[in-house]
N, C-alpha and C. Protein backbone atom coordinates (compact mmCIF):
# COMPACT_ATOMS: atom_id res chain seq x y z
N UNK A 1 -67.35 72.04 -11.59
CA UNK A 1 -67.22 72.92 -12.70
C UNK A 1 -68.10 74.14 -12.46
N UNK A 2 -67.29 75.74 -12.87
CA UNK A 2 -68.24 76.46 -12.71
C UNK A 2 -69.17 76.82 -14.10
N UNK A 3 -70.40 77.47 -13.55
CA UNK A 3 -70.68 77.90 -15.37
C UNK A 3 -71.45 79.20 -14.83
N UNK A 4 -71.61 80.39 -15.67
CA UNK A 4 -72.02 81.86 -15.68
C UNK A 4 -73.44 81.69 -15.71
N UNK A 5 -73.88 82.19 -15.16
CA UNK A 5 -75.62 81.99 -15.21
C UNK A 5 -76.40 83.80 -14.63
N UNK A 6 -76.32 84.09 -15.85
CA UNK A 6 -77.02 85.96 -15.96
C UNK A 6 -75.74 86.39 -15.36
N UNK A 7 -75.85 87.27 -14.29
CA UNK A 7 -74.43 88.10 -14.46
C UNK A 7 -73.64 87.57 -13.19
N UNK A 8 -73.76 86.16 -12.28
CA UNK A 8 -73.11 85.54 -11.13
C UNK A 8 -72.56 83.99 -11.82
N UNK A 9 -71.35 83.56 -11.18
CA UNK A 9 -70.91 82.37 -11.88
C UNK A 9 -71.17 81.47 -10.76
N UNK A 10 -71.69 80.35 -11.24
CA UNK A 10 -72.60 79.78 -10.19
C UNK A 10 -71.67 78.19 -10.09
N UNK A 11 -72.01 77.26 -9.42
CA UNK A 11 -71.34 75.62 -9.09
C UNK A 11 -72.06 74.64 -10.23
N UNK A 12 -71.58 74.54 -10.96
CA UNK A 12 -72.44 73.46 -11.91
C UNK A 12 -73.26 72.33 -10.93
N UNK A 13 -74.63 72.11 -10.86
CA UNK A 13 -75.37 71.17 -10.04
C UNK A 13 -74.58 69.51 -10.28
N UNK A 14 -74.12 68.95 -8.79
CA UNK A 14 -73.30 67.75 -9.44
C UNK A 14 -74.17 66.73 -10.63
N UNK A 15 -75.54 67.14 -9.86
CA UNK A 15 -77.03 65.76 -10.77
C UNK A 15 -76.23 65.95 -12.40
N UNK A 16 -75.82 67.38 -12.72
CA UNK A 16 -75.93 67.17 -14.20
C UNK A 16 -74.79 66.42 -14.61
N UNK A 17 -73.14 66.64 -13.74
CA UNK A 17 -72.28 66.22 -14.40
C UNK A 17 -72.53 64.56 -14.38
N UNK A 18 -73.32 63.84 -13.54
CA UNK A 18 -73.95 62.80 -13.62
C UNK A 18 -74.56 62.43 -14.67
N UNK A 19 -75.41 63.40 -15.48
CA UNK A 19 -76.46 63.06 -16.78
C UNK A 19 -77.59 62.81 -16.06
N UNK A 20 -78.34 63.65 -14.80
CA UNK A 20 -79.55 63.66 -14.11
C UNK A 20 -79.89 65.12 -14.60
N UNK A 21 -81.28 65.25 -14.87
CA UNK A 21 -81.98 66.48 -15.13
C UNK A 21 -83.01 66.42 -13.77
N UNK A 22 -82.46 67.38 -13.19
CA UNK A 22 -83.76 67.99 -12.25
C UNK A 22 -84.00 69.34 -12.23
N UNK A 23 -84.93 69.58 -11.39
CA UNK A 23 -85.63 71.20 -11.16
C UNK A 23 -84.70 72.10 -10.73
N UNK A 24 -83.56 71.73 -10.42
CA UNK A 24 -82.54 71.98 -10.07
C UNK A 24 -81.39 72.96 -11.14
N UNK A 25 -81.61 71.88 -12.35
CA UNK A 25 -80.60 72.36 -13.41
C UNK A 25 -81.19 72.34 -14.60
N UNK A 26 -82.93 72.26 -14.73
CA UNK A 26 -83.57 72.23 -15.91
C UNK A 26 -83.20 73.50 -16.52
N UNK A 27 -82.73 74.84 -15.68
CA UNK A 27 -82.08 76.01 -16.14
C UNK A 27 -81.54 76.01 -17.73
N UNK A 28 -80.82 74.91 -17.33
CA UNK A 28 -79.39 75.08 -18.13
C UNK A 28 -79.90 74.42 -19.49
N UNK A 29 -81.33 73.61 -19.94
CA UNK A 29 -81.62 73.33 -21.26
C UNK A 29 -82.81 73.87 -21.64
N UNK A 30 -83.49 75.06 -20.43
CA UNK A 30 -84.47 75.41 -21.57
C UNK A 30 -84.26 76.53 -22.54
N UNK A 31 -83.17 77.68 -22.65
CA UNK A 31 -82.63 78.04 -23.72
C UNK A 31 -83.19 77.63 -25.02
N UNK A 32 -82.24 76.52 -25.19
CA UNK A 32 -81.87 75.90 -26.21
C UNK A 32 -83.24 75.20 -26.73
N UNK A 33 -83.99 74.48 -26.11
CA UNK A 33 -85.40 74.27 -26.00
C UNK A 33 -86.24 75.09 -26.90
N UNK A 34 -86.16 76.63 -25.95
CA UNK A 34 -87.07 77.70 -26.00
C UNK A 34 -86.51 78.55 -27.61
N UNK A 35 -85.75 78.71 -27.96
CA UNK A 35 -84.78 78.88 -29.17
C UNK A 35 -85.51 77.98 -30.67
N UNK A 36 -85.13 76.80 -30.44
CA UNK A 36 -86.43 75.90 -31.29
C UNK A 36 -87.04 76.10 -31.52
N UNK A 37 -87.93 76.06 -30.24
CA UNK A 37 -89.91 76.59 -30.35
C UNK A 37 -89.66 77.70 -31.06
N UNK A 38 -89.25 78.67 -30.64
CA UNK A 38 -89.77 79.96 -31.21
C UNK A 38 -88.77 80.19 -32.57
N UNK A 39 -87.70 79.47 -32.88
CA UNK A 39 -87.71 79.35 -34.76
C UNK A 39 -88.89 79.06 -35.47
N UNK A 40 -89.38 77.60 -34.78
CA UNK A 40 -90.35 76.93 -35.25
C UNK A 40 -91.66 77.67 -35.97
N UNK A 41 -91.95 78.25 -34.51
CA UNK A 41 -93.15 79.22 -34.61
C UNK A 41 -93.06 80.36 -35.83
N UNK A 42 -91.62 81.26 -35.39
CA UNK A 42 -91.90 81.81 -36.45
C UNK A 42 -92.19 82.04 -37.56
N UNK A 43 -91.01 80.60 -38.15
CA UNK A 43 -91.26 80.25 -39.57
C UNK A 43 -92.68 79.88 -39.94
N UNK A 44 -93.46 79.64 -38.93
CA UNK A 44 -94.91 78.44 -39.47
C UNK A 44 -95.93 79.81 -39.26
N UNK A 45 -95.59 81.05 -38.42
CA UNK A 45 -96.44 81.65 -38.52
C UNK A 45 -96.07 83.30 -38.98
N UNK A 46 -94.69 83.18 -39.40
CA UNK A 46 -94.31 84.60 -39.88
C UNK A 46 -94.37 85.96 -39.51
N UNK A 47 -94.11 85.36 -38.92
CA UNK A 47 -93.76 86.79 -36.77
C UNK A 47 -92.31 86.98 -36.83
N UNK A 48 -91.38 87.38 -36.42
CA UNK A 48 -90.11 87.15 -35.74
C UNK A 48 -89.80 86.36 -34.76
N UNK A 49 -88.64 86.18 -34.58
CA UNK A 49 -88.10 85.14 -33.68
C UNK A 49 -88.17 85.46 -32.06
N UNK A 50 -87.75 87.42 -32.00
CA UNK A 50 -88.40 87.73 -30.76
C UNK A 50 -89.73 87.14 -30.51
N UNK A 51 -91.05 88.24 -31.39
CA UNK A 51 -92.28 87.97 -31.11
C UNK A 51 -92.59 86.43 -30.97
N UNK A 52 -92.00 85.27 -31.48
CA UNK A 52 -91.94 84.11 -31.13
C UNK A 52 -92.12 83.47 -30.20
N UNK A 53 -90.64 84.21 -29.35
CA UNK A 53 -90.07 83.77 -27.84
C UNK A 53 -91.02 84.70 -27.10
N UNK A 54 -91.68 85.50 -27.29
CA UNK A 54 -92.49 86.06 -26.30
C UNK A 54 -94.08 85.29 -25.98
N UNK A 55 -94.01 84.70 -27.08
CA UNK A 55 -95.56 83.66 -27.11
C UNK A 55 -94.89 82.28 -25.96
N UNK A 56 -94.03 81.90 -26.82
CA UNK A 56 -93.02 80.56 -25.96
C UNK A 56 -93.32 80.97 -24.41
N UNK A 57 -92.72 82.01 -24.09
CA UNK A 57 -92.56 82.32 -22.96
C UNK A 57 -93.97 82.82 -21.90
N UNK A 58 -94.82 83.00 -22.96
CA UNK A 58 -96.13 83.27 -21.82
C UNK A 58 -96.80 82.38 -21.92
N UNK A 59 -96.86 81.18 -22.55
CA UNK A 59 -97.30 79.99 -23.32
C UNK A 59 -97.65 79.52 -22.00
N UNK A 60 -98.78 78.38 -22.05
CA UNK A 60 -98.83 76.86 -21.12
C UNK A 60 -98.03 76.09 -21.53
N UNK A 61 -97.73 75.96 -22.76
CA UNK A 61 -96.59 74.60 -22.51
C UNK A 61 -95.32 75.45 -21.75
N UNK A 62 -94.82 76.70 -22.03
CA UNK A 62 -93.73 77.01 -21.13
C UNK A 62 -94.01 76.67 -19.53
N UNK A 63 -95.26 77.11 -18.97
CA UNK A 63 -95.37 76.31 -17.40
C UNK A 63 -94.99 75.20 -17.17
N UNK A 64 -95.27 74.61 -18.21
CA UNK A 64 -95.32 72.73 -18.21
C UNK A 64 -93.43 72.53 -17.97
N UNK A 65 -93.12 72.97 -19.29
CA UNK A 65 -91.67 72.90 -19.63
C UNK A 65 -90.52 73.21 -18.41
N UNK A 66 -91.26 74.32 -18.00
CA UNK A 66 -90.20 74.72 -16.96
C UNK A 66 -90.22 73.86 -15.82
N UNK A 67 -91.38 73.00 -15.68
CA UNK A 67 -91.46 71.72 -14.66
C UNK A 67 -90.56 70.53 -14.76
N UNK A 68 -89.54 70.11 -14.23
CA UNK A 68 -89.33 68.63 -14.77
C UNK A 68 -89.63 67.95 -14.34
N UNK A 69 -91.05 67.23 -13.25
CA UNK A 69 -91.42 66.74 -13.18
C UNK A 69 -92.74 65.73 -15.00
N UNK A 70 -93.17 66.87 -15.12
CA UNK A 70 -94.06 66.81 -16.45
C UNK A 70 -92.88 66.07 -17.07
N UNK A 71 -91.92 66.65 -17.44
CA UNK A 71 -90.97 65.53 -18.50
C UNK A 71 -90.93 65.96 -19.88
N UNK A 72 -91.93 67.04 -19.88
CA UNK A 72 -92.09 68.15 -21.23
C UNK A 72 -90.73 68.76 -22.03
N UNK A 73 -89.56 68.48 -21.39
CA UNK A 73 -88.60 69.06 -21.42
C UNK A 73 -88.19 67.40 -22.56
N UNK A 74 -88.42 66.55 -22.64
CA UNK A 74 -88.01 65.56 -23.33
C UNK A 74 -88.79 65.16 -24.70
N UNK A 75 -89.64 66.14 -24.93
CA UNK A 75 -90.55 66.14 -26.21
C UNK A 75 -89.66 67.38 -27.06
N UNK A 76 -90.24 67.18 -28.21
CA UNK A 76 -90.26 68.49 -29.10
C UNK A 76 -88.65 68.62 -29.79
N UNK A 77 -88.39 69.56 -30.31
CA UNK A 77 -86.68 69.66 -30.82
C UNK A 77 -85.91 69.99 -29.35
C-alpha cells in the first residue's frame, strides 16, 4: 500500500501492515499523538494549539516519543 508522506508518496513499511511499530514507521502515529498533547496543553494552560505544538515539539518527552525503543509512544492519549 502506498501512503503520501510531505510532498513524495512513499511504500507503506510492511512491519505496519503487520501491526509492528518500529523506528521505521513510528512516522505515521506521532501526528496524531502530538495533536493530543498539544490540545491538552493548551486547554490546561491557555496558549493556542499552535503555541502548544511548538512546546510538544521542542519538549524532552518529544525526544523520548520520537524513539520507539522508549515505548513513550504507548503512554498518554
Amino acid at each position: 500500500m502506498k501512503l503520501f508522506h510531505g510532498s513524495e508518496i512513499v511504500e507503506q513499511p510492511r512491519s505496519l501492515v503487520k501491526g509492528e511499530l518500529t523506528q521505521n514507521n513510528l512516522y505515521l502515529l506521532l501526528p496524531g499523538k502530538v495533536m493530543a498533547v498539544s490540545q491538552m496543553y493548551a486547554r490546561n494552560h491557555n496558549v493556542s494549539v499552535l503555541d502548544a505544538m511548538h512546546k510538544v515539539y521542542a519538549s524532552n518527552m518529544y525526544k523520548e516519543l520520537e524513539q520507539e525503543s522508549t515505548k513513550r509512544w504507548h503512554e498518554g492519549p
